[in-house]
C-alpha atoms as a PDB file:
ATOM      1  CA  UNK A   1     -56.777 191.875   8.468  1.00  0.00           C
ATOM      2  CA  UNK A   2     -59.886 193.792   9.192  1.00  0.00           C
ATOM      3  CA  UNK A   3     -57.989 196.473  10.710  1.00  0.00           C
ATOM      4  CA  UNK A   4     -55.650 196.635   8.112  1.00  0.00           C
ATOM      5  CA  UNK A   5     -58.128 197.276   5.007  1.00  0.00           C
ATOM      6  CA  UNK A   6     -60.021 199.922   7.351  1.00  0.00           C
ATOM      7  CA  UNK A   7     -57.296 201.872   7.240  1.00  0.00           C
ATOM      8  CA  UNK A   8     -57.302 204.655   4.789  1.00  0.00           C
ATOM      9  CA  UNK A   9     -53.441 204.928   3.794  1.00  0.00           C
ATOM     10  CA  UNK A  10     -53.910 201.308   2.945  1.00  0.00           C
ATOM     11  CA  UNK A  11     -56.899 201.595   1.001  1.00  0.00           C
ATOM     12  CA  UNK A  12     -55.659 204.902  -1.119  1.00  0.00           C
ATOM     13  CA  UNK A  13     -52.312 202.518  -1.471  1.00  0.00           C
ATOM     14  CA  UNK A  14     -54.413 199.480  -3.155  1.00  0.00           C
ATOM     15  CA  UNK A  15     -56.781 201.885  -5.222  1.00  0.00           C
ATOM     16  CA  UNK A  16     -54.249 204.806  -7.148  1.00  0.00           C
ATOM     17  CA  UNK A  17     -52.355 202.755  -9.003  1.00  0.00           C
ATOM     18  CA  UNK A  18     -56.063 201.985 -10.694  1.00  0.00           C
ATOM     19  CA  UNK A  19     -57.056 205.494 -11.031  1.00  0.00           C
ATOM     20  CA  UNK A  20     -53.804 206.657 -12.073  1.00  0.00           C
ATOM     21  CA  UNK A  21     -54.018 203.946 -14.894  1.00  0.00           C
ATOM     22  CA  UNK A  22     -58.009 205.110 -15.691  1.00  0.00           C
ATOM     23  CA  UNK A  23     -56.918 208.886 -15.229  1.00  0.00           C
ATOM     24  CA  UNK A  24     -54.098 208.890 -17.872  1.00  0.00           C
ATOM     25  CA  UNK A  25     -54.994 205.751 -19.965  1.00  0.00           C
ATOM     26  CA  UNK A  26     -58.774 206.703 -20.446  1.00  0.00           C
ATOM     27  CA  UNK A  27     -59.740 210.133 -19.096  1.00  0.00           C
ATOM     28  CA  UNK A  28     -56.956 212.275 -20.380  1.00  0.00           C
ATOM     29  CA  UNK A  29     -57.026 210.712 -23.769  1.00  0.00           C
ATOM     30  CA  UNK A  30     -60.865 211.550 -23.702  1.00  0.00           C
ATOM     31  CA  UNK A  31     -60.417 214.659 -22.653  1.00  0.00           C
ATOM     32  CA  UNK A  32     -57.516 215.809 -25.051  1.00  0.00           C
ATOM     33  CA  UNK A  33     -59.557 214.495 -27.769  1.00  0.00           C
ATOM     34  CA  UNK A  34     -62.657 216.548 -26.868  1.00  0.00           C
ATOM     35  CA  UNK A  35     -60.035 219.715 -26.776  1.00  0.00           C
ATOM     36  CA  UNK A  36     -58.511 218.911 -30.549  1.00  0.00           C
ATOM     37  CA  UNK A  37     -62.247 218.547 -31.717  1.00  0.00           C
ATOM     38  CA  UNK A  38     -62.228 221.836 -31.658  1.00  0.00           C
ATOM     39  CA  UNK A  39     -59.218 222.892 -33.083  1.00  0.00           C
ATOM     40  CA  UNK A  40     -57.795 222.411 -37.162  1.00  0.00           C
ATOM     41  CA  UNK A  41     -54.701 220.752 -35.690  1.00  0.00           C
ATOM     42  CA  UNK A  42     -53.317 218.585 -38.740  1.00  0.00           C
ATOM     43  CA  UNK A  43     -51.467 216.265 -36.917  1.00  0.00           C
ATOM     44  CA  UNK A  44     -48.327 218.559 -36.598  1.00  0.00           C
ATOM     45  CA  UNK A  45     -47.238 221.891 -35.677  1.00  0.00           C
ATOM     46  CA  UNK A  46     -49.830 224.219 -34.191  1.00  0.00           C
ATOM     47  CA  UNK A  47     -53.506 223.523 -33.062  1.00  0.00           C
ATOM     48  CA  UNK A  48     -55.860 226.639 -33.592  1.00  0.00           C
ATOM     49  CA  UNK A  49     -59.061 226.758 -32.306  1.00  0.00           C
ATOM     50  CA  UNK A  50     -61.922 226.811 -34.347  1.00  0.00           C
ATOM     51  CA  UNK A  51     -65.144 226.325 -32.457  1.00  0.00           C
ATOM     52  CA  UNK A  52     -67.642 224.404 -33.647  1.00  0.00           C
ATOM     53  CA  UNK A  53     -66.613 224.316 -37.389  1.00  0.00           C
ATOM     54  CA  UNK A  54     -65.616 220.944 -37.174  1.00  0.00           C
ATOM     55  CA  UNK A  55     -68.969 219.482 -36.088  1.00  0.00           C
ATOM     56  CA  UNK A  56     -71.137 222.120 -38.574  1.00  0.00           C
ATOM     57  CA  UNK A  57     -68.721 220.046 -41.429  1.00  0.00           C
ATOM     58  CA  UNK A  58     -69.309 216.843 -39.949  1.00  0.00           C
ATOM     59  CA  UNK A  59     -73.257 217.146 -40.251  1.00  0.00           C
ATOM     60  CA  UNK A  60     -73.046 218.606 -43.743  1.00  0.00           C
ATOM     61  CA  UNK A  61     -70.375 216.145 -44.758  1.00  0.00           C
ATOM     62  CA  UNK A  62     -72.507 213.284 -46.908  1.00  0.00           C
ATOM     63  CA  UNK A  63     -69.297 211.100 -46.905  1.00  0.00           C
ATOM     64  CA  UNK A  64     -69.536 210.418 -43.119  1.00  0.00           C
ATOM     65  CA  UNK A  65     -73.487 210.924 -43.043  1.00  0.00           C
ATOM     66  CA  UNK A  66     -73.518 207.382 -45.677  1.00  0.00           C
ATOM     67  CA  UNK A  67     -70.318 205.625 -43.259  1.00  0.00           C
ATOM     68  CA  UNK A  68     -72.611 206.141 -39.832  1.00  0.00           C
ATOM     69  CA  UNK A  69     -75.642 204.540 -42.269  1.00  0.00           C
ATOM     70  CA  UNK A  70     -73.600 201.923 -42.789  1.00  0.00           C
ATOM     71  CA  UNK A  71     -72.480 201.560 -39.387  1.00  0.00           C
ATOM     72  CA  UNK A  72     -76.117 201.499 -38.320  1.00  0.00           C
ATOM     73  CA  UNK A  73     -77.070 198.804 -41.263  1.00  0.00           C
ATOM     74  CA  UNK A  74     -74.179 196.731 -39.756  1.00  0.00           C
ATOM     75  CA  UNK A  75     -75.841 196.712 -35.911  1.00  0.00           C
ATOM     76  CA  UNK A  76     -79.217 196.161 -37.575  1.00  0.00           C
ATOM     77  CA  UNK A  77     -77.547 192.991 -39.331  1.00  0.00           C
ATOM     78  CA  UNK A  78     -76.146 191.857 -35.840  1.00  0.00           C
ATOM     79  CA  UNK A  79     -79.334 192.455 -33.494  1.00  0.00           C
ATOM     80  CA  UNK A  80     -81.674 191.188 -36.007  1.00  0.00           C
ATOM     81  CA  UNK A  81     -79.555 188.029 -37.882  1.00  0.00           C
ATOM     82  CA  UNK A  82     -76.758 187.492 -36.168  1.00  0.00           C
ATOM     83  CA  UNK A  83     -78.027 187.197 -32.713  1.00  0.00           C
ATOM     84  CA  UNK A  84     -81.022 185.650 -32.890  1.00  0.00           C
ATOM     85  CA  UNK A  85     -79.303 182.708 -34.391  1.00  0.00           C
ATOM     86  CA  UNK A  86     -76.224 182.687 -32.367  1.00  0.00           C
ATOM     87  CA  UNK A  87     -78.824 182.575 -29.099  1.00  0.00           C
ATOM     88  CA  UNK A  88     -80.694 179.199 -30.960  1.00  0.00           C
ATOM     89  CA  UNK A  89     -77.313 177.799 -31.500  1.00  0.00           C
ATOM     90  CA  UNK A  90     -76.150 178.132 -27.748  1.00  0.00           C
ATOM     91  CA  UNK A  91     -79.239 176.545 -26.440  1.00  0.00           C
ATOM     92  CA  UNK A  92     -78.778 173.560 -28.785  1.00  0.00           C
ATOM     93  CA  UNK A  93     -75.641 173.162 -28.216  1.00  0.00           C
ATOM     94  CA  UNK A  94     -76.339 173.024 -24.176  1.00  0.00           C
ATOM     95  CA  UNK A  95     -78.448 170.243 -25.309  1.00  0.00           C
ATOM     96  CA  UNK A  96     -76.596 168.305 -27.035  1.00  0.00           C
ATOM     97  CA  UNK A  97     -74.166 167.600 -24.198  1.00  0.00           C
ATOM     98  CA  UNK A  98     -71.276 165.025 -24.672  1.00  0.00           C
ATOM     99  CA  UNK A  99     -68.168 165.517 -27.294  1.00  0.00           C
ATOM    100  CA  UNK A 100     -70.353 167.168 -30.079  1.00  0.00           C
ATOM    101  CA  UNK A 101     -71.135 170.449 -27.790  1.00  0.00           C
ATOM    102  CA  UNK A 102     -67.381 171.141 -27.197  1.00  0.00           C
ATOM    103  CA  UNK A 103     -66.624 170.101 -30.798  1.00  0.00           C
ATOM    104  CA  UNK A 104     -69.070 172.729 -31.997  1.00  0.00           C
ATOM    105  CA  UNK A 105     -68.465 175.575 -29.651  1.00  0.00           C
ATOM    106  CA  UNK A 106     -64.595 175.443 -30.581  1.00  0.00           C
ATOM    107  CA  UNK A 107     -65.764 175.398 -34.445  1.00  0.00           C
ATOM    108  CA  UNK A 108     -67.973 178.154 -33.953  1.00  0.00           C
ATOM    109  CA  UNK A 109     -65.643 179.715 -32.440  1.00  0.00           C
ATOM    110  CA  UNK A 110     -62.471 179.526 -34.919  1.00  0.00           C
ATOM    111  CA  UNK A 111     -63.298 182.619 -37.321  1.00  0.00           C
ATOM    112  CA  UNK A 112     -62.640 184.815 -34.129  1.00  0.00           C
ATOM    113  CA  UNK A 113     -58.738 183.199 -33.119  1.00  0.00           C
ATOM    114  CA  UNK A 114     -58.189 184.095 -36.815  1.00  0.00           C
ATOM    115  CA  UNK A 115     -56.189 186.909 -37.586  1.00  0.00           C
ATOM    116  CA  UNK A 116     -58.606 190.137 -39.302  1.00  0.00           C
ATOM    117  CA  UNK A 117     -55.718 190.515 -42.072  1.00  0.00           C
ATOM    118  CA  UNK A 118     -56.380 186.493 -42.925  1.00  0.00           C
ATOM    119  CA  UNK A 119     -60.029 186.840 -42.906  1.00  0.00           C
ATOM    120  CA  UNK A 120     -60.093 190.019 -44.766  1.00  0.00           C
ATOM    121  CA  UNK A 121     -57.800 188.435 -47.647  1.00  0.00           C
ATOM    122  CA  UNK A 122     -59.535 184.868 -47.366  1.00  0.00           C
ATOM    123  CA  UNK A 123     -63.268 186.234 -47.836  1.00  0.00           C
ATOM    124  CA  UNK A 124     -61.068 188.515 -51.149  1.00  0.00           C
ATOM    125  CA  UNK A 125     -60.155 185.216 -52.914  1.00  0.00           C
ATOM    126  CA  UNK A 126     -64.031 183.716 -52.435  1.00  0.00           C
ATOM    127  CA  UNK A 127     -65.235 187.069 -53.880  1.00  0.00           C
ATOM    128  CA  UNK A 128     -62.789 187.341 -56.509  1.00  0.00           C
ATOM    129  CA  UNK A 129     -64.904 187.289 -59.821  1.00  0.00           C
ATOM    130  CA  UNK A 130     -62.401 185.387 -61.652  1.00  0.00           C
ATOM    131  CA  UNK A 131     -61.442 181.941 -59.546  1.00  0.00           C
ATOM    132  CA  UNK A 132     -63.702 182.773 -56.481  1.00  0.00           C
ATOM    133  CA  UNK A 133     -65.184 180.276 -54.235  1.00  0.00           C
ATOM    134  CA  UNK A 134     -68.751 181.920 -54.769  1.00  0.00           C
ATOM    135  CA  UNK A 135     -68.696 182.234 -58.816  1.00  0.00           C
ATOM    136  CA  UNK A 136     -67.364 178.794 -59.053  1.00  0.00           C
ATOM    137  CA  UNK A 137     -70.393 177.371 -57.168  1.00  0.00           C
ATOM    138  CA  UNK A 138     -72.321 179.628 -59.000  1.00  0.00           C
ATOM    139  CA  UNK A 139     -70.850 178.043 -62.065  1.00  0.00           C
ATOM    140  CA  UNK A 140     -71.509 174.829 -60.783  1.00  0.00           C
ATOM    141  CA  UNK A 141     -75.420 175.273 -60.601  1.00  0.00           C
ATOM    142  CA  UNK A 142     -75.551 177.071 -64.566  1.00  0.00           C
ATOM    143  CA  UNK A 143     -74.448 180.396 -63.765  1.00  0.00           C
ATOM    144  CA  UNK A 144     -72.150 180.878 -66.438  1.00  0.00           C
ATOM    145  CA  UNK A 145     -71.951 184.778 -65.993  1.00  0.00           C
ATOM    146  CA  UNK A 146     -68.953 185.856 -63.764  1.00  0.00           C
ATOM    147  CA  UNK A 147     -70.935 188.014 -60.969  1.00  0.00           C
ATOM    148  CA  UNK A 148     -68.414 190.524 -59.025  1.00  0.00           C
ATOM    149  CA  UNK A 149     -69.614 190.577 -54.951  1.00  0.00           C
ATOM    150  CA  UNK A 150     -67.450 193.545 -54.381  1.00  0.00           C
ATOM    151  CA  UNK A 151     -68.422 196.026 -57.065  1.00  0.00           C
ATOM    152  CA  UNK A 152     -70.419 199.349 -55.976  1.00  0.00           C
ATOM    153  CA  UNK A 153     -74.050 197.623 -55.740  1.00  0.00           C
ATOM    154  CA  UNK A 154     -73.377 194.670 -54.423  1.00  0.00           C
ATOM    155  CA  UNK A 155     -69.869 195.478 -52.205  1.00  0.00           C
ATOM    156  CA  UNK A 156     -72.036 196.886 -48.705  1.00  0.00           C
ATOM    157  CA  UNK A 157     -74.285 193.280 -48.371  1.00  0.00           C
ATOM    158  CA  UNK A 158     -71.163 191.259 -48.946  1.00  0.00           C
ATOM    159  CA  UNK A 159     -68.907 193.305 -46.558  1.00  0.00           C
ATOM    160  CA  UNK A 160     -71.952 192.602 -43.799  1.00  0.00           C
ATOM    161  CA  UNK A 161     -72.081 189.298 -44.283  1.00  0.00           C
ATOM    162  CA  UNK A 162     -68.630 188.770 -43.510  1.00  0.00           C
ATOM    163  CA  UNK A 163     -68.895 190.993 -40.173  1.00  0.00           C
ATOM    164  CA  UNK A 164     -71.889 189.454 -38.985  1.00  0.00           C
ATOM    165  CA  UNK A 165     -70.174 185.403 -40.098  1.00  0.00           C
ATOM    166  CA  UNK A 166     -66.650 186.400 -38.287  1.00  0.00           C
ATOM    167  CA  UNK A 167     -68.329 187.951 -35.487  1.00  0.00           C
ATOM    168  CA  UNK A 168     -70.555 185.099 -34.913  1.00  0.00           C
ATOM    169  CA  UNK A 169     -68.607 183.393 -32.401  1.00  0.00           C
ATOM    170  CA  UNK A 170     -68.452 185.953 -29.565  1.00  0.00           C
ATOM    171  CA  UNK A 171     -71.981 186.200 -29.609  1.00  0.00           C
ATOM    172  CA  UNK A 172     -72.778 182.446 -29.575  1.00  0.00           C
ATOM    173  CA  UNK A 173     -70.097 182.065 -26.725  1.00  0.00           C
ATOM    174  CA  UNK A 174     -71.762 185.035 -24.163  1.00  0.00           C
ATOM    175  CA  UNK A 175     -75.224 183.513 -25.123  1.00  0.00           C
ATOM    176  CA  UNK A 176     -74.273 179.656 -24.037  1.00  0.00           C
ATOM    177  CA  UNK A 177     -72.485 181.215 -21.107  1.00  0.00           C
ATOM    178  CA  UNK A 178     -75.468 182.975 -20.029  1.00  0.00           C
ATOM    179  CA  UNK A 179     -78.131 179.626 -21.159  1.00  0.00           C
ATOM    180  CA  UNK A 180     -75.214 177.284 -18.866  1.00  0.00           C
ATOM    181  CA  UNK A 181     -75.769 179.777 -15.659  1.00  0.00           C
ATOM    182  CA  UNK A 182     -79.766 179.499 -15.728  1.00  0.00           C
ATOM    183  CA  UNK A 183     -80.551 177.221 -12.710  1.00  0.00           C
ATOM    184  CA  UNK A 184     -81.256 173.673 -14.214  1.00  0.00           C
ATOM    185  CA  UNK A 185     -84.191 172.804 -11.933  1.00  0.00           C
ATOM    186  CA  UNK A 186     -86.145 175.132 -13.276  1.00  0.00           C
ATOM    187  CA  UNK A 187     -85.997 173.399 -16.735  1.00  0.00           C
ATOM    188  CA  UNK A 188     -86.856 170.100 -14.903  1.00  0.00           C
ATOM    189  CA  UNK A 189     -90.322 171.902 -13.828  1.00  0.00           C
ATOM    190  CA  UNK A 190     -91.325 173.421 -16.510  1.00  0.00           C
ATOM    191  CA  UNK A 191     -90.405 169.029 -18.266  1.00  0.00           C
ATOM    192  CA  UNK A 192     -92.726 167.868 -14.953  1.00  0.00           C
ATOM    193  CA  UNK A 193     -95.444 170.337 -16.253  1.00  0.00           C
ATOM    194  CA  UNK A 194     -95.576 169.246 -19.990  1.00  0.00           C
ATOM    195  CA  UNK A 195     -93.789 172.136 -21.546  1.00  0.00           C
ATOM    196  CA  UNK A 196     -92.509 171.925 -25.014  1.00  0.00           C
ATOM    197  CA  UNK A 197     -89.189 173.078 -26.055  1.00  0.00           C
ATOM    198  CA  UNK A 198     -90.478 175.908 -27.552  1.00  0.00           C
ATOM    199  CA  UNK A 199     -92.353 176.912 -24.714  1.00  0.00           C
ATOM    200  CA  UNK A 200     -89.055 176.699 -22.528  1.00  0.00           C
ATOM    201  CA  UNK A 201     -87.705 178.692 -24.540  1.00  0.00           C
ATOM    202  CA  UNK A 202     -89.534 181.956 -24.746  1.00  0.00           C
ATOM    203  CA  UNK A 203     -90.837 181.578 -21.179  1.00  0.00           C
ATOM    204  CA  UNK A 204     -87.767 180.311 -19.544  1.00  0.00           C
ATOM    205  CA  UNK A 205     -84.263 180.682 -21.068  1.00  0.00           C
ATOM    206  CA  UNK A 206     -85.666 184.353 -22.712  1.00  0.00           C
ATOM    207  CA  UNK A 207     -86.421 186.254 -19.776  1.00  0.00           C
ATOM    208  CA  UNK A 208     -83.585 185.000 -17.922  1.00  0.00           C
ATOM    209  CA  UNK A 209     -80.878 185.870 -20.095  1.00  0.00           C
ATOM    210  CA  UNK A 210     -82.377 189.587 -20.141  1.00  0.00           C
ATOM    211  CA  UNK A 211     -79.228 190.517 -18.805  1.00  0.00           C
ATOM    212  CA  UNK A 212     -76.986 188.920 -21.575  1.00  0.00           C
ATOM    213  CA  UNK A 213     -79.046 190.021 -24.404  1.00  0.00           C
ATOM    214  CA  UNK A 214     -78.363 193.811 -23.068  1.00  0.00           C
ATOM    215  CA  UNK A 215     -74.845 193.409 -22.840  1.00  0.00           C
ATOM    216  CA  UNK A 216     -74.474 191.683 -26.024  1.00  0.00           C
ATOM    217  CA  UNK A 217     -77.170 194.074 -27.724  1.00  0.00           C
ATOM    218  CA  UNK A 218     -75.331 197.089 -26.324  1.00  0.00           C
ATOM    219  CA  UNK A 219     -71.758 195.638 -27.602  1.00  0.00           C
ATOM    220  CA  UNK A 220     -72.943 194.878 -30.595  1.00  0.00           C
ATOM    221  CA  UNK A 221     -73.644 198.395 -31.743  1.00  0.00           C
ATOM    222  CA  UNK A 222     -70.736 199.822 -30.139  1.00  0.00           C
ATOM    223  CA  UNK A 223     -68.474 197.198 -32.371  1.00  0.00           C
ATOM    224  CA  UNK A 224     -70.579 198.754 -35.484  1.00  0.00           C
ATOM    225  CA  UNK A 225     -69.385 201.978 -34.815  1.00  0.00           C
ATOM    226  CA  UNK A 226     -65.542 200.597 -34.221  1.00  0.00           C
ATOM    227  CA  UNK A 227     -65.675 198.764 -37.381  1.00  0.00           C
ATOM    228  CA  UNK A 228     -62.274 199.490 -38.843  1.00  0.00           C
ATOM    229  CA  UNK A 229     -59.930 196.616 -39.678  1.00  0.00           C
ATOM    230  CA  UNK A 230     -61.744 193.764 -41.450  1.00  0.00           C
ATOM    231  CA  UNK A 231     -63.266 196.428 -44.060  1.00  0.00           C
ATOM    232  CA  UNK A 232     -60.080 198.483 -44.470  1.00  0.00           C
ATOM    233  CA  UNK A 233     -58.343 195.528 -45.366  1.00  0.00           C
ATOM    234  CA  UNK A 234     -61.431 193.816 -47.456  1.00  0.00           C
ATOM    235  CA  UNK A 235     -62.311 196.989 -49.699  1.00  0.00           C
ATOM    236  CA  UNK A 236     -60.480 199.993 -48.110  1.00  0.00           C
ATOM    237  CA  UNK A 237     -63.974 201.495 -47.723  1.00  0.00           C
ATOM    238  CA  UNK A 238     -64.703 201.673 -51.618  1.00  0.00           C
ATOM    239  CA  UNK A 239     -65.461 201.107 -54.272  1.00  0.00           C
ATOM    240  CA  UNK A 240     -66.975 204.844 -54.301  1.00  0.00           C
ATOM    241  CA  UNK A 241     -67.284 205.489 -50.539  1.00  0.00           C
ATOM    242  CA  UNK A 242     -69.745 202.445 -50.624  1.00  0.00           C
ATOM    243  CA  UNK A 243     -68.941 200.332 -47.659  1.00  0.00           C
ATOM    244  CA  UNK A 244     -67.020 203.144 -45.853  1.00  0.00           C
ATOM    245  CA  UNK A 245     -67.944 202.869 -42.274  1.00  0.00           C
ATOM    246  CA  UNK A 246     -67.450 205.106 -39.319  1.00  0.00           C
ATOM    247  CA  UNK A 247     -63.954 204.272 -37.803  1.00  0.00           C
ATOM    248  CA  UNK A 248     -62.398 203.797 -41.357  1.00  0.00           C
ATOM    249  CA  UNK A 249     -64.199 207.113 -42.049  1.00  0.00           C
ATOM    250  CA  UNK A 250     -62.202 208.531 -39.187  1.00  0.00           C
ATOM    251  CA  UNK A 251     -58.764 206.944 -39.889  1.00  0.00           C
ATOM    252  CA  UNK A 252     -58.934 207.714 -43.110  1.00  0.00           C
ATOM    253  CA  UNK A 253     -59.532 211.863 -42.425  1.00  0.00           C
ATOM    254  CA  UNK A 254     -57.197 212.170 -39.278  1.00  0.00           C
ATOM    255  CA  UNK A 255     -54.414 209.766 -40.382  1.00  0.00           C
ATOM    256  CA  UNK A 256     -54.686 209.591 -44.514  1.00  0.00           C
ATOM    257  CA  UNK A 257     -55.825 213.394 -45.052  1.00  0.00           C
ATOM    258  CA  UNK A 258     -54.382 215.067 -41.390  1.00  0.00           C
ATOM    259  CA  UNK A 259     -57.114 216.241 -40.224  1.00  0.00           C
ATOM    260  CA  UNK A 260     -56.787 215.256 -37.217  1.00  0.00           C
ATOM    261  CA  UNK A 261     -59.448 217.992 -35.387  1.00  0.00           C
ATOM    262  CA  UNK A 262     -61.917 216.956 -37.683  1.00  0.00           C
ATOM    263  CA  UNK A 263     -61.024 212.869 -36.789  1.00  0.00           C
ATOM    264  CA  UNK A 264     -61.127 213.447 -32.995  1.00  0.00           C
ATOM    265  CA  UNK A 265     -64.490 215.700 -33.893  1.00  0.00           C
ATOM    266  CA  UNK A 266     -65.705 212.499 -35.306  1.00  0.00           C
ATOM    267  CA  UNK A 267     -64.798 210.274 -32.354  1.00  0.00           C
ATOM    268  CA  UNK A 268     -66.385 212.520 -29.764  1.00  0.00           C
ATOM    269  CA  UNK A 269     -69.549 211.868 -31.653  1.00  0.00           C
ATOM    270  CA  UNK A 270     -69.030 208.311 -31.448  1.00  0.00           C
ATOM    271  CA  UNK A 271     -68.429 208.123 -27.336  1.00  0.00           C
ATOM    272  CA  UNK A 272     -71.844 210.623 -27.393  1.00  0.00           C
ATOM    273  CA  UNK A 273     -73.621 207.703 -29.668  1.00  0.00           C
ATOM    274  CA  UNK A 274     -72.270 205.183 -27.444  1.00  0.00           C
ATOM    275  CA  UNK A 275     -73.368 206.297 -24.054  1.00  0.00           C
ATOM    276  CA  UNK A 276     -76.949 207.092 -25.774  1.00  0.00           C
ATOM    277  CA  UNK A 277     -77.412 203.442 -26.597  1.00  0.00           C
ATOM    278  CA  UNK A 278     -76.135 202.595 -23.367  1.00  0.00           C
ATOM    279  CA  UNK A 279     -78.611 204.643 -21.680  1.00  0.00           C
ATOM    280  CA  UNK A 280     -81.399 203.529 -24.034  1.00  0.00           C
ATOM    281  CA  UNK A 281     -80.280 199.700 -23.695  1.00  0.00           C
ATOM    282  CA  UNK A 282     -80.795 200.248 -19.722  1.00  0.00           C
ATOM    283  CA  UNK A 283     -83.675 201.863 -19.939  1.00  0.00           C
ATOM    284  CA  UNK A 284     -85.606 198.911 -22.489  1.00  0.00           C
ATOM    285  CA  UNK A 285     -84.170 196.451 -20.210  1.00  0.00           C
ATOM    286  CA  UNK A 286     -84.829 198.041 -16.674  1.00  0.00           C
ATOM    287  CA  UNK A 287     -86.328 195.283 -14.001  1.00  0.00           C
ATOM    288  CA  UNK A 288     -89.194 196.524 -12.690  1.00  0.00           C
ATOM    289  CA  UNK A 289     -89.465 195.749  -9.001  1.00  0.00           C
END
């Protein structure tokens, strides 16, 4: 067997189907975008080349300058709300042990087997200003003015808190994944010495899942910027352009108005923004030796 997988013919045999997958799946695609960014191309017909012109627009264009703000609220609201309480909820639920952890992770879990198109039309009827969920609580409590969540001042905070509430789950589940792999005896020393839970906590389960946190940090900011589905569906990106985000931004100009130089102009900029935060993740979480 040894012999076998120290032969080269083998080894080529096992690895190109892989590469050939990577190479034409993922490279290529990369690639020919990077090529039409430069170009007019519509969609159709002929591609002309046009330079730079594309990316000059993009960082005059106010549109997509408020839809990457957005974006960049939207990882804000994950990192800073949505993960901090996802991590507190996996480490109670390792805890709590017995029926009641499974029962909760699975109902944590649910928004995320949903289908987008149910959520996105769900979270419409609670909004809707006329027989919503949220004005007939309101109405419950003395509110007897009807109070619209999607109109232009209010539409951005409610769009977030649906992203940050259906994306909840994935979080919760890579954080109690990551809590369930740190070594168990070292929670019954730090018990032996008298530490709190608090103090197990922040000196314990925190450093260890240093590793989780920058995956989960890093993917968290990349889903920001891939935002499309839940908000084309919820509000189409209005009313006025207000919760337009970045990939509805680009849909919207390379599929909607066929520009589809100035779309794949847009996504280069995104896999640029992407492997920045990457590199910056890495280098805020770097072990030192």
């Amino acid at each position: 067997m040894e012999k076998l997988y120290s032969n080269k013919k083998v080894i080529f045999t096992l690895v190109f189907p892989g590469i050939l997958i990577f190479l034409c799946a993922i490279l290529f695609p990369i690639c020919l975008s990077v090529y039409y960014g430069f170009t007019d191309y519509s969609g159709m017909g002929k591609a002309s080349f046009i330079g730079m012109k594309n990316y000059e627009e993009l960082f005059r264009d106010s549109a997509f300058g408020r839809s990457l703000l957005n974006s960049l609220l939207l990882a804000v609201g994950f990192i800073a709300l949505q993960h901090p309480i996802a991590m507190i909820v996996a480490a109670v639920l390792d805890k709590l042990g017995g029926r009641g952890e499974g029962f909760f992770r699975c109902v944590y879990f649910i928004p995320n087997v949903i289908s987008v198109a149910v959520i996105a039309y769900l979270w419409k009827f609670i909004y809707n200003p006329d027989f919503g969920l949220l004005n007939s609580l309101l109405h419950l409590f003395g509110h007897q003015e009807k109070v619209n969540f999607l109109s232009q001042d209010t539409a951005i905070w409610s769009v977030l808190l649906v992203l940050i509430w259906h994306g909840f789950g994935w979080g919760m589940l890579i954080y109690y994944t990551g809590i369930k792999n740190i070594d168990p005896t070292l929670y019954e020393a730090s018990s032996i010495d008298g530490a709190g839970v608090g103090q197990t906590f922040l000196y314990i389960t925190l450093p260890l899942m240093k590793p989780v946190i920058q995956i989960n940090v890093t993917m968290a900011v990349i889903s920001a910027l891939k935002q499309m589905e839940t908000v084309y569906l919820l509000t189409g990106g209005g009313p006025g352009g207000s919760t337009q985000f970045a990939a509805n931004y680009l849909y919207q100009q390379a599929f909607k108005s066929f520009r589809y130089g100035y779309g794949n102009a847009i996504g280069v900029l995104f896999i640029i923004i992407c492997v920045l935060v990457t590199v910056f993740m890495n280098k805020i979480f770097k072990e030192n030796d």
